[in-house]
Protein backbone atom coordinates (compact mmCIF):
# COMPACT_ATOMS: atom_id res chain seq x y z
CA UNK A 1 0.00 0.00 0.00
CA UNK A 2 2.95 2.28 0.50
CA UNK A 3 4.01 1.97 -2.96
CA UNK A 4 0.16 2.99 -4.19
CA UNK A 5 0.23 6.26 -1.83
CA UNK A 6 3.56 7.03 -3.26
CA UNK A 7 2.54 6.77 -6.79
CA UNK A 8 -0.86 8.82 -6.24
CA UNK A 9 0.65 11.62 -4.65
CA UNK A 10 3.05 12.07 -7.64
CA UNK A 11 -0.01 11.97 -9.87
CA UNK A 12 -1.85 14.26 -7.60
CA UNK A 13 1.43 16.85 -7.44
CA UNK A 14 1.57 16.47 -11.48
CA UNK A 15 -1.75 18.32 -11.09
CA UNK A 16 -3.38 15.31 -13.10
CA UNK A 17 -6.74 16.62 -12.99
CA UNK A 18 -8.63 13.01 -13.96
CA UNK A 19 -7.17 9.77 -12.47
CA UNK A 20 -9.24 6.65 -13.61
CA UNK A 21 -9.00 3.14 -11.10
CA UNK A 22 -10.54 0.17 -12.64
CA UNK A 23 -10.88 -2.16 -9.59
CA UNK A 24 -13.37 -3.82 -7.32
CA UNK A 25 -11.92 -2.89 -4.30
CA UNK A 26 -13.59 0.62 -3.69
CA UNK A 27 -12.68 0.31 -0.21
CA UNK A 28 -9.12 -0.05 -0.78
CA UNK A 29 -9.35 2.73 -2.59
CA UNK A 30 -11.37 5.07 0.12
CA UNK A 31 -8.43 3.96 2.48
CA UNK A 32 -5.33 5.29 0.08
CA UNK A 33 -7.15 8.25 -0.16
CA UNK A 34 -7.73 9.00 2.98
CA UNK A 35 -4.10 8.63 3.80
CA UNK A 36 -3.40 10.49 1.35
CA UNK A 37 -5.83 13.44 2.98
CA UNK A 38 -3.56 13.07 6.04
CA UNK A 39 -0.61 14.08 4.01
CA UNK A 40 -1.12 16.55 1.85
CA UNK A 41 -4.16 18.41 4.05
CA UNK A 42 -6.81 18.42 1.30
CA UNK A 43 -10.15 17.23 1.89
CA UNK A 44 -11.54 14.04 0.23
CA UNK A 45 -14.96 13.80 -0.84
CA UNK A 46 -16.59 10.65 -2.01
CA UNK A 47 -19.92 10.06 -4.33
CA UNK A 48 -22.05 7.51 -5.31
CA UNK A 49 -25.95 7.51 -6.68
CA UNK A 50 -27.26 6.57 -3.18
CA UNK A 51 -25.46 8.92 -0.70
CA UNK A 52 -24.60 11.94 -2.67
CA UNK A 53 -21.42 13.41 -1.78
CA UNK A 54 -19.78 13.13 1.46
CA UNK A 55 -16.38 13.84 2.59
CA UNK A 56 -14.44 10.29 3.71
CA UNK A 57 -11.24 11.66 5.77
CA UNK A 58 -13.79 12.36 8.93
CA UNK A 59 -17.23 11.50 9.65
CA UNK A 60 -19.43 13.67 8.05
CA UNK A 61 -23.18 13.33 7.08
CA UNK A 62 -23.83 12.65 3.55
CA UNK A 63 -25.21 15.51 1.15
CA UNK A 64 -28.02 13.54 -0.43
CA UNK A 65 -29.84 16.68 -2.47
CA UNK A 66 -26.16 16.16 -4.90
CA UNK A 67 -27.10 12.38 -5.42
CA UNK A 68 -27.96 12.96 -9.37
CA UNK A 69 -24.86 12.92 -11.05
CA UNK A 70 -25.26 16.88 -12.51
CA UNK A 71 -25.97 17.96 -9.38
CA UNK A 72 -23.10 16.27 -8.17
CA UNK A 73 -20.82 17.76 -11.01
CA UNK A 74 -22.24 21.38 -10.82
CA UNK A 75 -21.54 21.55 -7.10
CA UNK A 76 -18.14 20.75 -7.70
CA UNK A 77 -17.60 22.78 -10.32
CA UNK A 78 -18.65 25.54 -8.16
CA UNK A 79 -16.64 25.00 -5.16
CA UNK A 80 -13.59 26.80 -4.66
CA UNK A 81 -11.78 24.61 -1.76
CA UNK A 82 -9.08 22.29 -3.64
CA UNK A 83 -10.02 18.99 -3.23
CA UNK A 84 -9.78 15.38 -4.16
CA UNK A 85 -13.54 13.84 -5.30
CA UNK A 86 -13.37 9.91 -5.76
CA UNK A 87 -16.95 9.32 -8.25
CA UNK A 88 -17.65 5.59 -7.30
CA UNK A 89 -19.31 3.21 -10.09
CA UNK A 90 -19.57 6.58 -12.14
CA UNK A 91 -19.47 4.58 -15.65
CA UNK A 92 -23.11 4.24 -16.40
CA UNK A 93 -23.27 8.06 -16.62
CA UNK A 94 -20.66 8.96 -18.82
CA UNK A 95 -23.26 7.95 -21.74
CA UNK A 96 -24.42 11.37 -21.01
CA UNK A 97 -22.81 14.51 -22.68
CA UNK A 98 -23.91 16.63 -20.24
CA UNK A 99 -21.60 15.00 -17.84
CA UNK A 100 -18.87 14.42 -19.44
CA UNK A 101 -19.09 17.92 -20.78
CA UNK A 102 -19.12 18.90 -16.81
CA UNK A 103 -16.35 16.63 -16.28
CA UNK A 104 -14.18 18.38 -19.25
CA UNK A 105 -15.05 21.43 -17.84
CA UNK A 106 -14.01 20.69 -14.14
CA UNK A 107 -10.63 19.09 -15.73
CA UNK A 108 -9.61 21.83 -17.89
CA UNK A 109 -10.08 24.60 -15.01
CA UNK A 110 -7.50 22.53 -13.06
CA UNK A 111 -4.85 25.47 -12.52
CA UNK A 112 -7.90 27.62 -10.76
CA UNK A 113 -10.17 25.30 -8.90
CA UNK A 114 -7.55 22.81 -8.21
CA UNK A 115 -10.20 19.36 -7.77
CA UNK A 116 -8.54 16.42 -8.83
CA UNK A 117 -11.15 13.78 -9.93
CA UNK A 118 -11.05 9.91 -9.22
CA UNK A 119 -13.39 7.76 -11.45
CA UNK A 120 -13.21 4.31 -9.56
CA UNK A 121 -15.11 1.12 -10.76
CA UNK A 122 -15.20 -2.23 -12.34
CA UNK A 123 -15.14 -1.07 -15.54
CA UNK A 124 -14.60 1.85 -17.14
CA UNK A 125 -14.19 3.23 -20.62
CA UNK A 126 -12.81 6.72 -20.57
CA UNK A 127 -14.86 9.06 -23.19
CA UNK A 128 -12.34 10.24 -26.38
CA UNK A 129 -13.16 14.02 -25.04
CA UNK A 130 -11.44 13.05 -21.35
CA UNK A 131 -8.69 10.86 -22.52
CA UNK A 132 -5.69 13.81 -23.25
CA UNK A 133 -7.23 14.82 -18.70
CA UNK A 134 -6.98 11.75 -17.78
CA UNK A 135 -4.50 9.44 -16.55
CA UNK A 136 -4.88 5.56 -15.00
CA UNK A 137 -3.76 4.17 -11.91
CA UNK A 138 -3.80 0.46 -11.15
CA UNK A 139 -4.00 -0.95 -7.73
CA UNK A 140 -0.90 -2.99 -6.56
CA UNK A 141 -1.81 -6.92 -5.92
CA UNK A 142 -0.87 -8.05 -2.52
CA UNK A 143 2.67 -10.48 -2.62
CA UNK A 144 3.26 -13.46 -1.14
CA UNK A 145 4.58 -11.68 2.14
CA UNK A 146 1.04 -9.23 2.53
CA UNK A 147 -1.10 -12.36 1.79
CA UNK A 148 0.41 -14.82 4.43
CA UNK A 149 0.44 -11.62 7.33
CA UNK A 150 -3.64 -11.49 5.77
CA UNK A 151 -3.60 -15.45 7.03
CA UNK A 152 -2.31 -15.03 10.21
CA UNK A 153 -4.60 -11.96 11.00
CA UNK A 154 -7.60 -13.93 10.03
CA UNK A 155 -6.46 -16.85 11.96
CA UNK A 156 -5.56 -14.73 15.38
CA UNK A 157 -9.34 -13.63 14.62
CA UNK A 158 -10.25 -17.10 14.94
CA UNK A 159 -8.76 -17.76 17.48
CA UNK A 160 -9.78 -15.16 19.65
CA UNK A 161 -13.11 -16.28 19.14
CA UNK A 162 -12.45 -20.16 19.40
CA UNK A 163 -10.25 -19.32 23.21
CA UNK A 164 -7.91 -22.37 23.91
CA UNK A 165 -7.89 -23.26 19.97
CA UNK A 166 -5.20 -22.61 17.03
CA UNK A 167 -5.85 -23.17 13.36
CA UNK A 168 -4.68 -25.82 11.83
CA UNK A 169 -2.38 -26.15 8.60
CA UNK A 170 0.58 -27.53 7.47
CA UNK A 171 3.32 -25.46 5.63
CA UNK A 172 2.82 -26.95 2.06
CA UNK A 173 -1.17 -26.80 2.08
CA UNK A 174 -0.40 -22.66 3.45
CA UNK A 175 2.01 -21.69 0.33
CA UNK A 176 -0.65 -23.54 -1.98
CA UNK A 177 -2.98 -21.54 -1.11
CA UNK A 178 -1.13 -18.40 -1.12
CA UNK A 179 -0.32 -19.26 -4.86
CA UNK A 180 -3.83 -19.62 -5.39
CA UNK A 181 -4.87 -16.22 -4.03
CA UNK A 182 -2.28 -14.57 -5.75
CA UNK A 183 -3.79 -11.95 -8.12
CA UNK A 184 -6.75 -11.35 -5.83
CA UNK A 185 -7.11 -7.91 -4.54
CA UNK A 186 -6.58 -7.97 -0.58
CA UNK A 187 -10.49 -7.54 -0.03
CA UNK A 188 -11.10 -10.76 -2.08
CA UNK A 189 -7.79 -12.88 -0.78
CA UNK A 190 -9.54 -11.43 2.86
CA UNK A 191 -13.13 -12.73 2.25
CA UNK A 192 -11.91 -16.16 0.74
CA UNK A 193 -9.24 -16.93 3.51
CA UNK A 194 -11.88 -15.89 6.23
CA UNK A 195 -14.56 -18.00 5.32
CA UNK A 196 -11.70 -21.08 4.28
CA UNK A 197 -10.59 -20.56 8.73
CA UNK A 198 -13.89 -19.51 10.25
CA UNK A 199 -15.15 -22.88 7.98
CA UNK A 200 -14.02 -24.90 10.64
CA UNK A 201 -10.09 -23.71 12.26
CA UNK A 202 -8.49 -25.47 9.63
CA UNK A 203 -6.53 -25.11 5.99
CA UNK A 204 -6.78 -28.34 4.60
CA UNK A 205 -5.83 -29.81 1.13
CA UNK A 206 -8.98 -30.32 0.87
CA UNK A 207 -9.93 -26.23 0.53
CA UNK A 208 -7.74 -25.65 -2.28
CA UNK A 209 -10.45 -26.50 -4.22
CA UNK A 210 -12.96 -24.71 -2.82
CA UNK A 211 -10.45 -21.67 -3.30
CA UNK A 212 -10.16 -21.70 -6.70
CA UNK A 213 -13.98 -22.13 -7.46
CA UNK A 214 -14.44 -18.40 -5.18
CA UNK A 215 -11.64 -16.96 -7.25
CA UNK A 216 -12.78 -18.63 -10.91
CA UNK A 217 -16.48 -16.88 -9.51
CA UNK A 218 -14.67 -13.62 -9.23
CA UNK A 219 -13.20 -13.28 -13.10
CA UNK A 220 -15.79 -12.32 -15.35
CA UNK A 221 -15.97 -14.96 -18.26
CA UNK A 222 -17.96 -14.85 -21.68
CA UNK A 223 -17.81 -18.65 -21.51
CA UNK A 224 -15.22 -19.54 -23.37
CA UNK A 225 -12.86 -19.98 -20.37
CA UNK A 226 -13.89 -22.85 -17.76
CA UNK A 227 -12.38 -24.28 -14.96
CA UNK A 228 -11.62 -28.37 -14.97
CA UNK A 229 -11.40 -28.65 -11.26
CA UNK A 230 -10.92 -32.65 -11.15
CA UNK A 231 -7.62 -32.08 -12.45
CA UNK A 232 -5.11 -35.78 -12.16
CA UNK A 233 -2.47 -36.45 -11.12
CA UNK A 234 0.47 -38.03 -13.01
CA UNK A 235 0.07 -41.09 -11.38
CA UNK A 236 -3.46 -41.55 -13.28
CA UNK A 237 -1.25 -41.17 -16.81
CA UNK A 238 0.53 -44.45 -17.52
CA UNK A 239 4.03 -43.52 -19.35
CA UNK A 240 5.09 -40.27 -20.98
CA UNK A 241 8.15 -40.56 -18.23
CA UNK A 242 10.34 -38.01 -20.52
CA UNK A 243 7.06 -35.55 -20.77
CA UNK A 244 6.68 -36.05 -16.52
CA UNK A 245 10.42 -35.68 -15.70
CA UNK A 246 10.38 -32.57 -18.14
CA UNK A 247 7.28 -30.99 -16.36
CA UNK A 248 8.76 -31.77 -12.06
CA UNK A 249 12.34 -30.16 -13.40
CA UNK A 250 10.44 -27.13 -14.40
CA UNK A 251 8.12 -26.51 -11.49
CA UNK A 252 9.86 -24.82 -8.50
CA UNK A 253 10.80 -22.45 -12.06
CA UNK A 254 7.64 -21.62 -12.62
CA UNK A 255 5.97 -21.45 -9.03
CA UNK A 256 9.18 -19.44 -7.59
CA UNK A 257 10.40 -17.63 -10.37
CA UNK A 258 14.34 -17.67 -10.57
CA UNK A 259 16.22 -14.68 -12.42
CA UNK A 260 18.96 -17.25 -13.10
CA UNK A 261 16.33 -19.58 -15.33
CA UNK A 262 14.08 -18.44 -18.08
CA UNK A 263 10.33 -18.82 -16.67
CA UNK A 264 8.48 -21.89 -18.69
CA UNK A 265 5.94 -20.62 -20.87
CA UNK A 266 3.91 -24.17 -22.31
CA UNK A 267 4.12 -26.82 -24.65
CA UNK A 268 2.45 -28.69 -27.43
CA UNK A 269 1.49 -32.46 -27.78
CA UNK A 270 0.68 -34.02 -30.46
CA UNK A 271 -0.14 -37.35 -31.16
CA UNK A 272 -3.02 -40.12 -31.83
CA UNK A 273 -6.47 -39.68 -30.78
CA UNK A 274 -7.05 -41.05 -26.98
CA UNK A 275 -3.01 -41.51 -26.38
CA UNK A 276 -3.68 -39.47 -23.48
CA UNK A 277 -2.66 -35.71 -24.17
CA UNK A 278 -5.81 -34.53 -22.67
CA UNK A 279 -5.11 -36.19 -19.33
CA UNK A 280 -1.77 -35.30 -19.83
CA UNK A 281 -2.40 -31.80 -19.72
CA UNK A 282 -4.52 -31.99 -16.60
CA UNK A 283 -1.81 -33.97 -14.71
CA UNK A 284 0.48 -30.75 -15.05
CA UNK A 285 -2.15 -28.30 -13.24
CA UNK A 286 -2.45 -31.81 -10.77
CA UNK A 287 1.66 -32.02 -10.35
CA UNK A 288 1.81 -28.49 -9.67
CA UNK A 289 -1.07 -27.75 -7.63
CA UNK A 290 -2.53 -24.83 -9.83
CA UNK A 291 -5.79 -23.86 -11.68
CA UNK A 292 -6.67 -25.54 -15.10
CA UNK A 293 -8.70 -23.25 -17.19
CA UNK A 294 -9.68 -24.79 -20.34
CA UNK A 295 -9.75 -22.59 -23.38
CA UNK A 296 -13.01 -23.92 -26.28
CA UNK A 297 -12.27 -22.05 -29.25
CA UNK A 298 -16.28 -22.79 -30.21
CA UNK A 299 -17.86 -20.62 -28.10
CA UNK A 300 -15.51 -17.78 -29.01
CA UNK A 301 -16.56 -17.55 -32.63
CA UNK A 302 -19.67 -14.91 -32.93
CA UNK A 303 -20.86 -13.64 -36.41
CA UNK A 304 -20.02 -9.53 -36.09
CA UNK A 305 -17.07 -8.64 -37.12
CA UNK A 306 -14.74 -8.18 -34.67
CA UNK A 307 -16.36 -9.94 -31.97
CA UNK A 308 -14.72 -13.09 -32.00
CA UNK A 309 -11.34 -11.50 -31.56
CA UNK A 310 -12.41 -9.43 -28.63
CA UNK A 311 -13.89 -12.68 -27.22
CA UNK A 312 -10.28 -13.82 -27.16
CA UNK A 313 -8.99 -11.20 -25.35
CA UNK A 314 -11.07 -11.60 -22.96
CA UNK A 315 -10.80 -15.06 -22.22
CA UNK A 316 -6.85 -14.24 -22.05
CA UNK A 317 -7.38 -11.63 -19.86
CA UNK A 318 -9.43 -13.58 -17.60
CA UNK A 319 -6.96 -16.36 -17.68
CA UNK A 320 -4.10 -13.66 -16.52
CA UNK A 321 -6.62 -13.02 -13.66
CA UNK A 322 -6.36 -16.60 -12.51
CA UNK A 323 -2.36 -17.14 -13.11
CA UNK A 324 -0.81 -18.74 -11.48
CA UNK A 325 -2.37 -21.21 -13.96
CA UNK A 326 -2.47 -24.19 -16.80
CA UNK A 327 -3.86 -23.20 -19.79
CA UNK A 328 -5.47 -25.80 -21.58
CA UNK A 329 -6.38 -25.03 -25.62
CA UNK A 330 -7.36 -28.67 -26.70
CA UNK A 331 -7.16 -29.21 -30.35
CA UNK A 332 -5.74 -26.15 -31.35
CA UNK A 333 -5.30 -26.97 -34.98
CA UNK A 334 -9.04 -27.02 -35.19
CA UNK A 335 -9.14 -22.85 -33.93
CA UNK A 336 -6.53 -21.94 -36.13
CA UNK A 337 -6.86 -23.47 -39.42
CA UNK A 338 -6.79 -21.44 -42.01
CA UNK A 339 -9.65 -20.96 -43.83
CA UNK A 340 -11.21 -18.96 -46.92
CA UNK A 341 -14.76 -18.52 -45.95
CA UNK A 342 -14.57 -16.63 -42.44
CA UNK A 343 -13.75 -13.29 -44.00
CA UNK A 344 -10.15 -13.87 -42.59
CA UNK A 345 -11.18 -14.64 -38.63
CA UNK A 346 -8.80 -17.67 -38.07
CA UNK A 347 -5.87 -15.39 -39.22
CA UNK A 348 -6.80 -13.12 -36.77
CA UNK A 349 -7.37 -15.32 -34.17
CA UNK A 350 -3.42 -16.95 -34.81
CA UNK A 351 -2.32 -13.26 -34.86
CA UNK A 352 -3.97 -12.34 -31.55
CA UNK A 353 -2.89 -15.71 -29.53
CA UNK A 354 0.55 -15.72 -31.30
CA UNK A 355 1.14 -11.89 -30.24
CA UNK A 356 -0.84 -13.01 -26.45
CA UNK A 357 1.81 -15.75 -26.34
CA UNK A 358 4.70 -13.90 -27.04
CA UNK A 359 3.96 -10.73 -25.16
CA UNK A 360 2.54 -12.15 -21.75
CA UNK A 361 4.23 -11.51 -18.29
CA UNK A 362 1.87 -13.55 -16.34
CA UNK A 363 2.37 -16.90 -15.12
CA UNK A 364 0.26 -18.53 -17.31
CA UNK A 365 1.43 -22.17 -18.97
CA UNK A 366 0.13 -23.18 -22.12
CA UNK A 367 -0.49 -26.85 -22.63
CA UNK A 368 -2.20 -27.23 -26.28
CA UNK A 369 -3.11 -30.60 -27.78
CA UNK A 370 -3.10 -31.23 -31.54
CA UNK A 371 -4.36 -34.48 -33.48
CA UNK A 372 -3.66 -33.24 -37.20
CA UNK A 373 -0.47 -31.49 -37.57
CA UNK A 374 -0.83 -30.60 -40.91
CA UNK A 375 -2.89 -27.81 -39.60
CA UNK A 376 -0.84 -26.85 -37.63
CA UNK A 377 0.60 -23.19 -38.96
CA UNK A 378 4.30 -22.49 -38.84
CA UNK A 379 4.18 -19.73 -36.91
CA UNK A 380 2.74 -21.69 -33.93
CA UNK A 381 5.49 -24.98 -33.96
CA UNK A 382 8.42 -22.77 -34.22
CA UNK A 383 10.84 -22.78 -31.28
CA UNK A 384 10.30 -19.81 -29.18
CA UNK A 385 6.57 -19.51 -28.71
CA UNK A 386 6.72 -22.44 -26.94
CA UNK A 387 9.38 -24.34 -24.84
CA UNK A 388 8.84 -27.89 -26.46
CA UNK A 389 6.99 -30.11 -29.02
CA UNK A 390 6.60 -33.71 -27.52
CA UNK A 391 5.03 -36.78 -29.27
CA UNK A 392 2.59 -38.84 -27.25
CA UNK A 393 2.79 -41.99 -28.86
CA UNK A 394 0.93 -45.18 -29.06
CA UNK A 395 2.21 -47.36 -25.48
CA UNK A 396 3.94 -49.65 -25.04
CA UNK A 397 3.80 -53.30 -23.91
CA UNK A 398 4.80 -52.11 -20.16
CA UNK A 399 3.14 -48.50 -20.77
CA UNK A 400 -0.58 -50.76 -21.59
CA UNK A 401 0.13 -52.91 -18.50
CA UNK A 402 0.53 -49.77 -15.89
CA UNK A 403 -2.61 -48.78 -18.28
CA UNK A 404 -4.39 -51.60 -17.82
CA UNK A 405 -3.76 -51.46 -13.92
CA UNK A 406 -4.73 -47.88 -13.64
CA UNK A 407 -8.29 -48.22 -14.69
CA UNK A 408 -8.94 -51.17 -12.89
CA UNK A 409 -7.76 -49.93 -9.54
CA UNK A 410 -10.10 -46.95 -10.31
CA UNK A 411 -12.84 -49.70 -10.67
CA UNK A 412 -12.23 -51.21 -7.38
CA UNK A 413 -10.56 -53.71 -8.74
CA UNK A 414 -7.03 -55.56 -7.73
CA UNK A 415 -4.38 -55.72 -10.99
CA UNK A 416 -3.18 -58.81 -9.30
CA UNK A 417 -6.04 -60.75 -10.27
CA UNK A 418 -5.37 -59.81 -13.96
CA UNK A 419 -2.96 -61.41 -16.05
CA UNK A 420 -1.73 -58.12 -17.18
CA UNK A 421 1.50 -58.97 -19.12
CA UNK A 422 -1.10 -61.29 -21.50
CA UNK A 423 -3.40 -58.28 -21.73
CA UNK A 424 -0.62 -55.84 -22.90
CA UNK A 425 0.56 -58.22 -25.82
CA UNK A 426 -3.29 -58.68 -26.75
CA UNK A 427 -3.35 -55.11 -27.41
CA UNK A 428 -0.68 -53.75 -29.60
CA UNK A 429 -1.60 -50.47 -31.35
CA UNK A 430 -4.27 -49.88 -28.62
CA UNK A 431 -4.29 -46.52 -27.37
CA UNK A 432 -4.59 -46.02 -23.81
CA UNK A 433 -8.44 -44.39 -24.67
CA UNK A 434 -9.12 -48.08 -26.12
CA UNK A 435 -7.64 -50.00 -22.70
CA UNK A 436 -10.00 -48.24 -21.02
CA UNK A 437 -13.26 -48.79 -23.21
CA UNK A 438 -12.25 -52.50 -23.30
CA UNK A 439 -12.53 -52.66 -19.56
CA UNK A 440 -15.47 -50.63 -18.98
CA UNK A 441 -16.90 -52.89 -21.71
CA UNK A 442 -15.98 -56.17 -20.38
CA UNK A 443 -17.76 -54.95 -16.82
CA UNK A 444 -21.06 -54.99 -18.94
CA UNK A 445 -20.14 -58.94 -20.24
CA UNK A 446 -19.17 -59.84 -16.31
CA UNK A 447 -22.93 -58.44 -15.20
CA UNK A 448 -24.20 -60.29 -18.03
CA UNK A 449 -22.53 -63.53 -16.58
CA UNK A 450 -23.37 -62.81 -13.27
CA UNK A 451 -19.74 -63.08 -12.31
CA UNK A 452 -16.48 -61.26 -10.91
CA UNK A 453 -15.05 -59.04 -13.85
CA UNK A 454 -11.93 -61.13 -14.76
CA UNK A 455 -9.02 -61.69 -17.42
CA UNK A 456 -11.27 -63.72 -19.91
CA UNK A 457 -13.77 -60.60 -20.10
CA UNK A 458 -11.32 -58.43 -20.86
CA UNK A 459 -10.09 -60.73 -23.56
CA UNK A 460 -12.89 -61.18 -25.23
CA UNK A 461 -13.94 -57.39 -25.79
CA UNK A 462 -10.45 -56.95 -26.82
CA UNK A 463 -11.01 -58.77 -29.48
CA UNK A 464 -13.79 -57.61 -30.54
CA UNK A 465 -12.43 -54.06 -30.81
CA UNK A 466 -10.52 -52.59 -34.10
CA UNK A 467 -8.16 -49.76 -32.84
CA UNK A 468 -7.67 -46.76 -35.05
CA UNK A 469 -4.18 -47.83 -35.18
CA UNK A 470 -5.06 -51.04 -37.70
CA UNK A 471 -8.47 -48.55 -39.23
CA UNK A 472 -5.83 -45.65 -39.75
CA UNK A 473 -2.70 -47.12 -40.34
CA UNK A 474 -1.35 -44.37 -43.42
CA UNK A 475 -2.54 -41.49 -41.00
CA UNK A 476 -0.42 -42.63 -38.24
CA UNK A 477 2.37 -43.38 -40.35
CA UNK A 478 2.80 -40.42 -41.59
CA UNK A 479 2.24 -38.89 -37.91
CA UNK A 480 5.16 -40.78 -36.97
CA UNK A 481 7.59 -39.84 -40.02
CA UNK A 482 6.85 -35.84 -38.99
CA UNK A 483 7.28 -36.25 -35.49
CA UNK A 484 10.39 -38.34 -35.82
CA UNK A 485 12.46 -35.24 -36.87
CA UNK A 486 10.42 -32.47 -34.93
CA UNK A 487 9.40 -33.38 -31.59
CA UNK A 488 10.64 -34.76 -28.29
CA UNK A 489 8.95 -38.47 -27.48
CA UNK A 490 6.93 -37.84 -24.36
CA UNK A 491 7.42 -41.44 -23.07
């Protein structure tokens, strides 16, 4: 908060006569200001639509006949006392010429009446008349250091109120969830750690969770962005031991940023259908204990012009809100392919996420999935937008047994009552998408036996199933032959 007081007074002594905030933390921002008061001995007044003005560095009543915005705006155009006005959740009323005529008028007699002007809200879109008066101010997110003191005060809180009692935690569950409330402003990291303690004393791995469903609710999304919150683990992907040994070396990198190592910025797999990319990608936000947003380039498209690009931002955006993060763009060849009959949209699209992906200073990983790299643009494979290209290939034999006794222990079932090593051979070329089927099949063929799910059941929908290996032999072929030269095996 120091910092923010020390950058608003120099905008204040530049005699900036318009400063624009764009934050949900109004009372943050009543705070700063009233230090600021202190300091430099001018009187801050505050507005909204319900109270009117009222001056904020000392109780005073509120001057409801000034609620209407004009009213507001003539009074202080009218007042010769210097002072500092903050005009909360203003933005609905500069559609209004009037006002923002008042408001260029109040700006440009700076030098006599000396009122500096906050416009504070969620959103705001400065008028073209006001932009050359005005200048904007962000709010400084809390670090690591303000957000764990924010812990401790809520928990001493708790405590008080709970005599005899201390909440519990345990280090690593604590700096999870301080990476998880990073990028919060300290009234929303305050409100989500308070309920997490009051809850029941406790931070448990279990809240994690539950924090990063309060902070996905506090991004606004136009539903292109969602949140996979059942995110695995790397124990539920069977193989890919180069692609999991590449992604553990490179975590405490880009949880703790180092200025000795280059922060990691994503990846790409490609590969067959159902080798397991998609799970792949949700074992990294599992392995490192962040959010997975998941990015679906269909909902983004709209049918004005323009639109679907500003979609895109936004979605960005709101994945910068939520960084540290993974995120996921699954089938990316699909969003990006060129095409002549979308009046040049795709382009765009590859130009806005190519310049996004390039440009970006958040934490935010990129794991994107591709099944038909022929789509894939040049622009996008080339070293440098992303750290690595890895090939998730079809398993093998020991990579189909592990397979095999991952889905069965998530079926209740023991692997030792399998003959997995027969199993494996049966199904060369299967992907680990096919293992899976085979056994959720051969569950159906055990109820229809009335018996224990076992070996032969297995078998015997094994057989019965073609894998696109054998259906699509030339495709995957020639999958191979390009990845051979230009990507890193992921197993």
């Amino acid at each position: 908060m120091t910092n923010d007081i020390h950058d608003l007074e120099l905008l204040l002594r530049s005699r900036i006569p318009l400063i624009i905030i764009e934050t949900r933390d109004e009372k943050r921002v009543k705070q700063l200001f009233t230090k600021l008061a202190i300091k430099l001995s001018m009187p801050v007044m505050a507005w909204s639509a319900t109270t009117g003005l009222q001056r904020v560095d000392f109780e005073a009543a509120p001057q409801k006949h000034a609620s209407e915005p004009r009213q507001a705006l003539g009074q202080i155009k009218a007042t010769d006392t210097p002072s500092i006005y903050l005009m909360l959740d203003f933005h609905p009323y500069l559609d209004d010429p009037y006002n923002i005529r008042l408001l260029k008028e109040i700006a440009q007699d700076h030098h006599n009446l000396g009122h500096t002007l906050v416009l504070a809200s969620h959103d705001l879109e400065v008028p073209p008349e006001l932009e050359n008066l005005a200048a904007e101010f962000s709010l400084s997110l809390p670090d690591t250091e303000r957000l764990e003191a924010i812990v401790r005060e809520e928990a001493t809180h708790w405590t008080k109120a709970h005599p005899g009692n201390r909440v519990k935690t345990d280090r690593g569950t604590l700096d999870a969830m301080v990476r998880q409330l990073r990028g919060l402003t300290m009234t929303d990291a305050r409100r989500i750690i308070r309920s997490v303690i009051f809850d029941d004393g406790a931070i448990k791995p279990d809240d994690l969770e539950r924090i990063t469903r309060a902070r996905y609710q506090l991004i606004e999304s136009n539903g292109a962005l969602s949140c996979e919150f059942d995110t695995a683990r790397f124990s539920e992907v069977g193989g890919l031991q180069n692609l999991k040994r590449w992604v553990e070396l490179r975590r405490t990198a880009f949880l703790e940023p180092d200025a000795d190592l280059d922060t990691p910025r994503g990846i790409l797999l490609v590969g067959v259908q159902g080798g397991g990319k998609s799970l792949a990608a949700k074992a990294v936000a599992g392995l490192w204990g962040i959010p997975l947003l998941r990015l679906d380039f269909g909902t983004l498209y709209n049918k004005f012009f323009g639109e679907t690009e500003r979609n895109l931002r936004e979605a960005l955006k709101a994945a910068e809100a939520m960084a540290p993060c993974v995120l996921w763009i699954d089938e990316i060849e699909k969003a990006i392919a060129s095409g002549d009959y979308d009046s040049g949209t795709s382009r765009r699209i590859l130009g806005n996420l190519l310049t996004w992906m390039a440009e970006r200073t958040a934490p935010v990983f990129i794991v994107a999935t591709a099944n038909i790299i022929e789509h894939l643009p040049p622009e996008l494979i080339r070293k440098g937008r992303l750290d690595e290209i890895f090939f998730v290939d079809l398993p093998d034999a020991p990579t189909r047994a592990e397979i095999f006794a991952i889905h069965l222990r998530k079926r209740d079932q023991k692997p030792m009552d399998f003959d997995l090593v027969s199993l494996a051979k049966l199904t060369d070329g299967f992907t680990g998408a096919e293992i899976e089927q085979a056994i959720v099949a051969a569950r159906y063929l055990a109820r229809a036996d009335g018996s224990t799910l076992n070996t032969d059941h297995v078998r015997q929908e094994i057989e019965r199933t073609r894998p696109l290996s054998r259906i699509m032999t030339e495709k995957i072929a020639r999958l191979r032959a390009w990845a051979a030269e230009r990507t890193v095996l992921a197993n």
